[in-house]
Every structure is written in C-alpha cells, then in structure tokens.
N, C-alpha and C. Protein backbone atom coordinates (compact mmCIF):
# COMPACT_ATOMS: atom_id res chain seq x y z
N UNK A 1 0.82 -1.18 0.00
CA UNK A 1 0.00 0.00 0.00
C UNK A 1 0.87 1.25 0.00
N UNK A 2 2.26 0.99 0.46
CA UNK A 2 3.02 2.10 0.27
C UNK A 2 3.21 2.53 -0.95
N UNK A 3 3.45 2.01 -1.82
CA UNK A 3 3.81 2.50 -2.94
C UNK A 3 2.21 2.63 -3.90
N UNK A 4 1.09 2.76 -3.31
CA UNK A 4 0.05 3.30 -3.70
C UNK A 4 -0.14 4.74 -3.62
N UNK A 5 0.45 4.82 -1.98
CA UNK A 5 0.27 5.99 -1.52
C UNK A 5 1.37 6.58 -2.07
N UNK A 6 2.97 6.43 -2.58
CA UNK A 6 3.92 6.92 -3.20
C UNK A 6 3.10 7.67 -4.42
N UNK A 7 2.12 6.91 -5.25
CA UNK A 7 2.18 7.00 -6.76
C UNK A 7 1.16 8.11 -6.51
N UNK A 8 0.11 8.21 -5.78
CA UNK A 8 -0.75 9.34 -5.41
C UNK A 8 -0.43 10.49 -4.86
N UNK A 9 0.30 10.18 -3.67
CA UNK A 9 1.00 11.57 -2.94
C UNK A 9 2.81 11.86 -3.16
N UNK A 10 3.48 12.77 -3.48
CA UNK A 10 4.25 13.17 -3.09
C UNK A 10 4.65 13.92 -1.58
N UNK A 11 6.36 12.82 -1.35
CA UNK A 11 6.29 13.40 0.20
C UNK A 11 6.12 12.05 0.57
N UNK A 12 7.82 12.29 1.13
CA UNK A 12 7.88 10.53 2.01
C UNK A 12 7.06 11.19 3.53
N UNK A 13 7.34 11.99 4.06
CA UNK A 13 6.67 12.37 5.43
C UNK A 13 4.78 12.10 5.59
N UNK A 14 4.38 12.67 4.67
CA UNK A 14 2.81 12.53 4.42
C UNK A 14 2.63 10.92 3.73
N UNK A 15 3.82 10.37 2.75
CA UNK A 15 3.43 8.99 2.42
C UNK A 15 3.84 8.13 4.09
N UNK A 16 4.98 7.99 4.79
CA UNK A 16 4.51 7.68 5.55
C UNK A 16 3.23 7.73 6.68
N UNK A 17 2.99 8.68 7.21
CA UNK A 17 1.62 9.01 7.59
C UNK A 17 -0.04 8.62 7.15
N UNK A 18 0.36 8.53 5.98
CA UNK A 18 -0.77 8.12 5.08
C UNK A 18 -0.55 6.55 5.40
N UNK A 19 0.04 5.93 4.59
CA UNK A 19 -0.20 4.29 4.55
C UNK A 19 -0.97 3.83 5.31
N UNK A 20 -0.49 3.87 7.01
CA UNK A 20 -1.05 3.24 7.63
C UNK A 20 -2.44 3.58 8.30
N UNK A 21 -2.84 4.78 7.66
CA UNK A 21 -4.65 5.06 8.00
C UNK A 21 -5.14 4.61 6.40
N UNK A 22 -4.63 4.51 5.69
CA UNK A 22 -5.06 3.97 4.32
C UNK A 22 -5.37 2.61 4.72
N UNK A 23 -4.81 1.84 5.19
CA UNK A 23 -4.59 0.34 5.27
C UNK A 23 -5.75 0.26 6.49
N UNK A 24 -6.24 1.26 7.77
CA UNK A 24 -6.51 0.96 8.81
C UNK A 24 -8.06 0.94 7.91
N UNK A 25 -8.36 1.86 7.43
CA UNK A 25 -9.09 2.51 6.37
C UNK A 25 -10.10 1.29 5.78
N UNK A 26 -9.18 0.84 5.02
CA UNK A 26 -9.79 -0.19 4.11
C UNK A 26 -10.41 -1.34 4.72
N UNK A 27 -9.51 -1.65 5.79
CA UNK A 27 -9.43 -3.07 6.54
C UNK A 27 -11.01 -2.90 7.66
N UNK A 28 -11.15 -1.10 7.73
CA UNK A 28 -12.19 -1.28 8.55
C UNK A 28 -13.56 -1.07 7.98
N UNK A 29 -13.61 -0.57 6.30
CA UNK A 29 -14.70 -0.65 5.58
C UNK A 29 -15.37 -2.41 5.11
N UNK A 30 -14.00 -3.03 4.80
CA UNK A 30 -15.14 -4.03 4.36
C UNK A 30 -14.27 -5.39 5.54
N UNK A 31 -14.73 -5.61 6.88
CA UNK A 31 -14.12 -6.65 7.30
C UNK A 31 -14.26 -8.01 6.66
N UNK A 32 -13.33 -8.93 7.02
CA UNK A 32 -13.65 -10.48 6.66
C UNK A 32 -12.26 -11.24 7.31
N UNK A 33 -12.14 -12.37 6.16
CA UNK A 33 -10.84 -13.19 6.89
C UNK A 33 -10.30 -12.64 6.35
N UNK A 34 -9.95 -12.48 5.09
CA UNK A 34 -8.87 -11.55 4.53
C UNK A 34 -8.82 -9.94 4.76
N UNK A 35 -7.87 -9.08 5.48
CA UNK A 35 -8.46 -7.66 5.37
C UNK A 35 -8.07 -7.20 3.75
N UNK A 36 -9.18 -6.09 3.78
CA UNK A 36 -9.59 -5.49 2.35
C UNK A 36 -7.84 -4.83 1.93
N UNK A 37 -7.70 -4.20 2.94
CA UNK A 37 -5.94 -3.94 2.30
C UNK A 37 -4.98 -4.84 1.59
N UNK A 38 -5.14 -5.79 2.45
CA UNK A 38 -4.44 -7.32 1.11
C UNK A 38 -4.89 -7.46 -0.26
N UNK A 39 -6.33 -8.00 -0.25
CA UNK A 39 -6.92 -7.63 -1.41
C UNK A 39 -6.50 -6.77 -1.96
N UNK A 40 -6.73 -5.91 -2.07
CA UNK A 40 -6.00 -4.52 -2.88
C UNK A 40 -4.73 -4.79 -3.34
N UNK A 41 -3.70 -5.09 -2.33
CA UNK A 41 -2.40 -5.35 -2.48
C UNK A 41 -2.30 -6.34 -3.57
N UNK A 42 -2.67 -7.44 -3.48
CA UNK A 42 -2.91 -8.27 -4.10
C UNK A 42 -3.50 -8.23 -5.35
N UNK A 43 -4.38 -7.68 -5.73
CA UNK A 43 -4.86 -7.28 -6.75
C UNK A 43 -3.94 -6.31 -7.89
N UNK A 44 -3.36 -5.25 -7.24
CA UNK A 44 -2.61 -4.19 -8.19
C UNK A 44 -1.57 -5.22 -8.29
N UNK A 45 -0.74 -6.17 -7.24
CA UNK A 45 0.54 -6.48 -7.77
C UNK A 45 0.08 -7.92 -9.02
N UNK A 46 -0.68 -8.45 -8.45
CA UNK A 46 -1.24 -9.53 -9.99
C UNK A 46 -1.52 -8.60 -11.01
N UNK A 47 -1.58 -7.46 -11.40
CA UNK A 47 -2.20 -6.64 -12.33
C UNK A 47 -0.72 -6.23 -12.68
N UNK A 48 0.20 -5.84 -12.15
CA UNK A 48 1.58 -5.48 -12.32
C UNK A 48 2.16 -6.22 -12.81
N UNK A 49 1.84 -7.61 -12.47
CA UNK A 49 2.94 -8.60 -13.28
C UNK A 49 2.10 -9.31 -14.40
N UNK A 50 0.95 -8.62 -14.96
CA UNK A 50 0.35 -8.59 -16.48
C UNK A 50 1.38 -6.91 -16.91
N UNK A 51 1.13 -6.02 -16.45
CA UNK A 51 1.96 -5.19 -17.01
C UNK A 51 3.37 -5.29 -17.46
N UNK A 52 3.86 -5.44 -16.68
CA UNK A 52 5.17 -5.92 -16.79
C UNK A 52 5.38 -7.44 -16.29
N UNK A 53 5.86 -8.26 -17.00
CA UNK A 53 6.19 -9.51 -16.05
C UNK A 53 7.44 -9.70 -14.79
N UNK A 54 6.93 -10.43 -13.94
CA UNK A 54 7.48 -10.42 -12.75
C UNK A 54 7.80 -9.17 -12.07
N UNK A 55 7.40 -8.54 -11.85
CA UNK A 55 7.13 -6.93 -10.70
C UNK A 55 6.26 -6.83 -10.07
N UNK A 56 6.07 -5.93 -9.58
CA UNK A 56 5.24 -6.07 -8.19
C UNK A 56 5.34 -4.67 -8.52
N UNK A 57 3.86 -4.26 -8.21
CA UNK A 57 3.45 -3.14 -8.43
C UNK A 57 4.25 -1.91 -7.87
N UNK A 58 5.03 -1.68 -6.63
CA UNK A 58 5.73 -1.07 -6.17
C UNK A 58 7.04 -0.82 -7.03
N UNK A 59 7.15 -1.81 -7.76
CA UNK A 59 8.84 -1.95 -8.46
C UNK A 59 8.47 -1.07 -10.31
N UNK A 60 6.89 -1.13 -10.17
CA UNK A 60 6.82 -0.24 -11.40
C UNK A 60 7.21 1.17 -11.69
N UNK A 61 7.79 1.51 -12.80
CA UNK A 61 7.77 3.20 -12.89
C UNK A 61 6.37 3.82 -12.43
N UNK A 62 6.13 5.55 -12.26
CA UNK A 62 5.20 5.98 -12.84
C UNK A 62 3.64 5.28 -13.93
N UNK A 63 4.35 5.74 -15.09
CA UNK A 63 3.62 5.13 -16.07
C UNK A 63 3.21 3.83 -16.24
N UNK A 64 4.11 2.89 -15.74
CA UNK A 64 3.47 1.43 -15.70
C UNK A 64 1.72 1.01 -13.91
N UNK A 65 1.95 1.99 -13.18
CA UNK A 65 1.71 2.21 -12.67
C UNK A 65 0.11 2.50 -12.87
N UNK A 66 -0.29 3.67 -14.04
CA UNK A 66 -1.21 3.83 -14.26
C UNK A 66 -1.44 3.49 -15.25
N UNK A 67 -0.81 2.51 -16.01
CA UNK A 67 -1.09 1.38 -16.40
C UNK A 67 -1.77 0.62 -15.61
N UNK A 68 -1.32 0.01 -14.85
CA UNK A 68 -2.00 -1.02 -14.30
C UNK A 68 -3.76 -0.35 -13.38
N UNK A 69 -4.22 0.61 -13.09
CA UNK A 69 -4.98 1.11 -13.09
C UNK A 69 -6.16 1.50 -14.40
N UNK A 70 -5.44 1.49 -14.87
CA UNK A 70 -5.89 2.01 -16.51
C UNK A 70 -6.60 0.29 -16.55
N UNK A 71 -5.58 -0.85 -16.86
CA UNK A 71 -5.90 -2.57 -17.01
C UNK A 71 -6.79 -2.69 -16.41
N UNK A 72 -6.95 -2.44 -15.07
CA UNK A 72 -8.32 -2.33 -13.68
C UNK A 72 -9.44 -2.41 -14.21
N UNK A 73 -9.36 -1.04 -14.61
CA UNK A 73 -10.54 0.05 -14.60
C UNK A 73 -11.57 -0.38 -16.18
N UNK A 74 -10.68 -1.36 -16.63
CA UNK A 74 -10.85 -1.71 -18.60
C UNK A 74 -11.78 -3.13 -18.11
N UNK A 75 -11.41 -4.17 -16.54
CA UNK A 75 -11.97 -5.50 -17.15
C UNK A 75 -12.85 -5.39 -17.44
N UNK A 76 -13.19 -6.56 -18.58
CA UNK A 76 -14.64 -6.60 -19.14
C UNK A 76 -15.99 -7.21 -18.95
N UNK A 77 -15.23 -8.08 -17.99
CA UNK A 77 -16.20 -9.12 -17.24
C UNK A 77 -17.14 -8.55 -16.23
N UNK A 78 -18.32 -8.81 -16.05
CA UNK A 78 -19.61 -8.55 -15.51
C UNK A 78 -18.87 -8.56 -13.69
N UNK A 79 -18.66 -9.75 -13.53
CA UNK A 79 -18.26 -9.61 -11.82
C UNK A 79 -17.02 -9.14 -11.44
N UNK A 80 -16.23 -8.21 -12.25
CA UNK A 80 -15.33 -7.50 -11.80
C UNK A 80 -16.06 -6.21 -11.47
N UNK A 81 -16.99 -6.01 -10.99
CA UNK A 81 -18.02 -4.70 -11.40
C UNK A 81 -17.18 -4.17 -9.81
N UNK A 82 -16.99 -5.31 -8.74
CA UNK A 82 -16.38 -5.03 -7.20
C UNK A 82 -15.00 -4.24 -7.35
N UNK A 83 -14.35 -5.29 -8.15
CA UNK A 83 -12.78 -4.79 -8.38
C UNK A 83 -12.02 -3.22 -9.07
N UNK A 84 -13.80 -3.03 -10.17
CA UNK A 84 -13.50 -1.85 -10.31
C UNK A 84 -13.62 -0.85 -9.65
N UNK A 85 -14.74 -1.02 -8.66
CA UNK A 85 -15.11 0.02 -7.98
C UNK A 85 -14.17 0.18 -7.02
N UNK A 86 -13.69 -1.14 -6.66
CA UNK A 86 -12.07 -0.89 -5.26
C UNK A 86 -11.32 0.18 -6.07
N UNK A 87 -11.19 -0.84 -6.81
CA UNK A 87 -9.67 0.32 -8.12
C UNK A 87 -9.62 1.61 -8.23
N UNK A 88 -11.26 1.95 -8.67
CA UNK A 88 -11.08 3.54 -9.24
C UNK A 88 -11.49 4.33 -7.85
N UNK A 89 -11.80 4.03 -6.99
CA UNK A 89 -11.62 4.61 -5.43
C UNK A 89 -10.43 4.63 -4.58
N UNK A 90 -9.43 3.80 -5.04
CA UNK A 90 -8.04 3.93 -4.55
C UNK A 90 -7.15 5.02 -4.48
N UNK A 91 -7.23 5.51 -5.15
CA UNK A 91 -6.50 6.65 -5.65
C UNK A 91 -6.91 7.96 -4.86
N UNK A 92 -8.63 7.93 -5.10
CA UNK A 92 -9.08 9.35 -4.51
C UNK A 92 -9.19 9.28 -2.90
N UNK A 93 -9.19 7.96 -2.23
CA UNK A 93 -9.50 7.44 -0.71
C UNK A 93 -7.86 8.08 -0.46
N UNK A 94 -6.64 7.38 -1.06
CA UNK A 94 -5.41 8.04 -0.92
C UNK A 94 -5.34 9.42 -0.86
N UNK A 95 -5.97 10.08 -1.67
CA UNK A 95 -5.48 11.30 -1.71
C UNK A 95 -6.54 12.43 -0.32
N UNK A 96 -7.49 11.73 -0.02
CA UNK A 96 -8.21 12.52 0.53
C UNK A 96 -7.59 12.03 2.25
N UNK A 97 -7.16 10.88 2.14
CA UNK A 97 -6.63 10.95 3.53
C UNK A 97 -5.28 11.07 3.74
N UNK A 98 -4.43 11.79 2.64
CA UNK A 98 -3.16 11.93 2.85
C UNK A 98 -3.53 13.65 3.13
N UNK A 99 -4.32 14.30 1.98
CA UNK A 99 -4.40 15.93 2.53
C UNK A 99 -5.57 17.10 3.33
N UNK A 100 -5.80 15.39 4.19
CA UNK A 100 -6.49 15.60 5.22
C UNK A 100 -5.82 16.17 6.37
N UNK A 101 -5.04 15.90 6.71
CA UNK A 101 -3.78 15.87 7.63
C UNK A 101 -3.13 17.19 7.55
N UNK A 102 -2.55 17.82 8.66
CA UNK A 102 -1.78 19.39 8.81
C UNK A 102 -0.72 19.15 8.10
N UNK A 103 0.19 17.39 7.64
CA UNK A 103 1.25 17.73 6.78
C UNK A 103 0.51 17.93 5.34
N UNK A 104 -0.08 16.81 4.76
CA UNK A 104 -1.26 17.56 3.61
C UNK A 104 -1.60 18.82 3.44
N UNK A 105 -2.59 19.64 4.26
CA UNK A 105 -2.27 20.78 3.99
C UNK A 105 -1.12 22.15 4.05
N UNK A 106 0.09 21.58 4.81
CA UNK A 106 1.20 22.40 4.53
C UNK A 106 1.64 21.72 2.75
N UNK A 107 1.81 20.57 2.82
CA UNK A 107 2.39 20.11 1.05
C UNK A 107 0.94 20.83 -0.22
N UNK A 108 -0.50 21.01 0.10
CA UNK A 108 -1.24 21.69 -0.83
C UNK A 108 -1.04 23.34 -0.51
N UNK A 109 -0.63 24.08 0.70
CA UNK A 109 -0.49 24.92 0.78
C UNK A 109 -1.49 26.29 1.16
N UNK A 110 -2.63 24.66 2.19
CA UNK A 110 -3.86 25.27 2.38
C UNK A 110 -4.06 25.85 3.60
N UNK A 111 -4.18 27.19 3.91
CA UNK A 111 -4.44 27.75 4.95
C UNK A 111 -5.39 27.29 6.40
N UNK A 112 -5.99 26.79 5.96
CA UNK A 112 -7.16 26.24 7.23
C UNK A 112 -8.20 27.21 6.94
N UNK A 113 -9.25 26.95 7.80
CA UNK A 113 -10.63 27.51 7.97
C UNK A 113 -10.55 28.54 8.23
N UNK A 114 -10.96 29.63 7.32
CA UNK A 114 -11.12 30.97 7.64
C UNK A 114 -12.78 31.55 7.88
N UNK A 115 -13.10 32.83 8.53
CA UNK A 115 -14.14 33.22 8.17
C UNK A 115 -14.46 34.29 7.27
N UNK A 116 -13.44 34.57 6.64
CA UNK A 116 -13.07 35.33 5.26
C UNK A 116 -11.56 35.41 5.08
N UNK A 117 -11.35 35.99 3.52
CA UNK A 117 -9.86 36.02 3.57
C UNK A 117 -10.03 37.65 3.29
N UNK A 118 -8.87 38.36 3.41
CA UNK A 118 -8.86 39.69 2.75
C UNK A 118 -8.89 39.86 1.61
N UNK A 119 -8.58 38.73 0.66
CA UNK A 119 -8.57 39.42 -0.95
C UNK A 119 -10.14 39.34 -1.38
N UNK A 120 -10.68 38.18 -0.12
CA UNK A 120 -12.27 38.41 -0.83
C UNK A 120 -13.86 38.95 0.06
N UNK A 121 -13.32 40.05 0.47
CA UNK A 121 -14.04 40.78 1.52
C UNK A 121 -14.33 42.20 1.15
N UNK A 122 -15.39 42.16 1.33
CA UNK A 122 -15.71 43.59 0.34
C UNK A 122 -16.93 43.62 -0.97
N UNK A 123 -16.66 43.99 -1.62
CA UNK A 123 -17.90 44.18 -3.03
C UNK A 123 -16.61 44.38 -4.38
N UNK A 124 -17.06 43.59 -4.98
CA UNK A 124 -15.89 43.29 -6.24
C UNK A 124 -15.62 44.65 -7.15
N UNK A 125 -14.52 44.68 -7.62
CA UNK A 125 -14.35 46.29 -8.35
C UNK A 125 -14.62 47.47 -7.21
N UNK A 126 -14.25 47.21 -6.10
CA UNK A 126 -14.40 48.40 -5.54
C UNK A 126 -15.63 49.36 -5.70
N UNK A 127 -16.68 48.21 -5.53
CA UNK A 127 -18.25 48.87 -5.68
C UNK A 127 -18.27 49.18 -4.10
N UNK A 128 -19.48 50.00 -3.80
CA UNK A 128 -19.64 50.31 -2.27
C UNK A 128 -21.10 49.87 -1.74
N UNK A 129 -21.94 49.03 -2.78
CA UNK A 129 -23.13 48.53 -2.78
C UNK A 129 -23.21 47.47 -3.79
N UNK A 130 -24.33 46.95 -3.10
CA UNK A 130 -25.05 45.57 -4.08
C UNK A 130 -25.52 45.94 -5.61
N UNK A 131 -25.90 45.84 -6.29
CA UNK A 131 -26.01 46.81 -7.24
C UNK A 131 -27.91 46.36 -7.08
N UNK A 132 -28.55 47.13 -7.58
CA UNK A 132 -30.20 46.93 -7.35
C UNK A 132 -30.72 45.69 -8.32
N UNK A 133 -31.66 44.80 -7.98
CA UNK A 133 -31.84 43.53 -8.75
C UNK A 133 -30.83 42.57 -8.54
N UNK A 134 -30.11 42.43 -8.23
CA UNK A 134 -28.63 41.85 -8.05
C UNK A 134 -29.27 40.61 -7.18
C-alpha cells in the first residue's frame, strides 16, 4: 500500500503518515478473513505482473503504474463490477486521507478555515453597494 500511496502523494513524510490510516481505512470498511488492504495489495501487484512480467506493483515506474490502473478500470467481465469500484476509489481514498492531515495541507499549501480572507471581503471592483436587482 506504500507504494500506492507513493504513486498518489508526493512526500515521504505525508506517504509515511498516510499508509497506515489507508490500510486501517480499508481493513475497517469491508471486514472479513482476509483484510480489504491485502486484497487490494494483491490485486494491483497480480495486475503489475500482467503489465510488466514479474514486478510487483511497487517496483513499477510511474507510467506502468497507471497502467495497471488504466488494465483495472478496462476488465470486461460482468463480476469485476467489485474490483473496479475498489480500483477507481483507490486513488481518490489516498489522496483525501493523505491531505487531510496538517502535513497535507502544509504540502497543498492550504491555509485552514477561515471566516473570510482579505482578498475576498468587500464588493468586487471596488463597488460600495449591491447593485439593485442583483
């Protein structure tokens, strides 16, 4: 799962941080004998070594990478309808709980909750009213 969270987030500090609520994440949406994080694991690296033979999804570049996402997101078969939906939620579950986090928003460069900012306080163009009908 690390190198899920590598291919989504930049930033070993936030990829560490991330993994392991990614993994806590998954394992606590769909319980069973197997946790859902294996699955996953399991899934992209069998998909990796159709991409490339013998690799493991972690050992892919970039591009082979979303490749193998791209392969996912393509099967054609009726009961992969599960696998896709894991697949194409991987990515955005990563990203939303990596820049969830105070290191996330220092790496997006997001201020926190304001109750206005100064550049947008006021009436636009330096109007001094609503304009009438408005």
């Amino acid at each position: 799962m690390d190198a899920l969270v590598g291919f989504v987030v930049p930033g070993e500090r936030i990829r560490a941080a991330t993994t392991p609520r990614l993994i806590r994440t998954l394992d606590r949406f769909l319980p069973g004998p197997l946790p859902l994080s294996a699955t996953a694991a399991s899934i992209l690296n069998a998909t990796a070594a159709q991409v490339k033979p013998g690799s493991t999804f972690a050992t892919l570049s970039v591009a082979e990478k979303a490749k193998v996402f791209e392969t996912l997101e393509r099967l054609p078969v009726e009961s992969a309808g599960s696998i896709r939906f894991l697949v194409g939620n991987l990515p955005d579950l990563t990203a939303f709980l990596a820049y969830s986090t105070r290191p996330g928003w220092r790496l997006a460069r997001y201020a926190g909750v304001a109750e206005g900012r100064k550049e947008l306080k006021g009436y636009w163009q330096g109007r001094r009213a609503a304009e009438p009908g408005a």
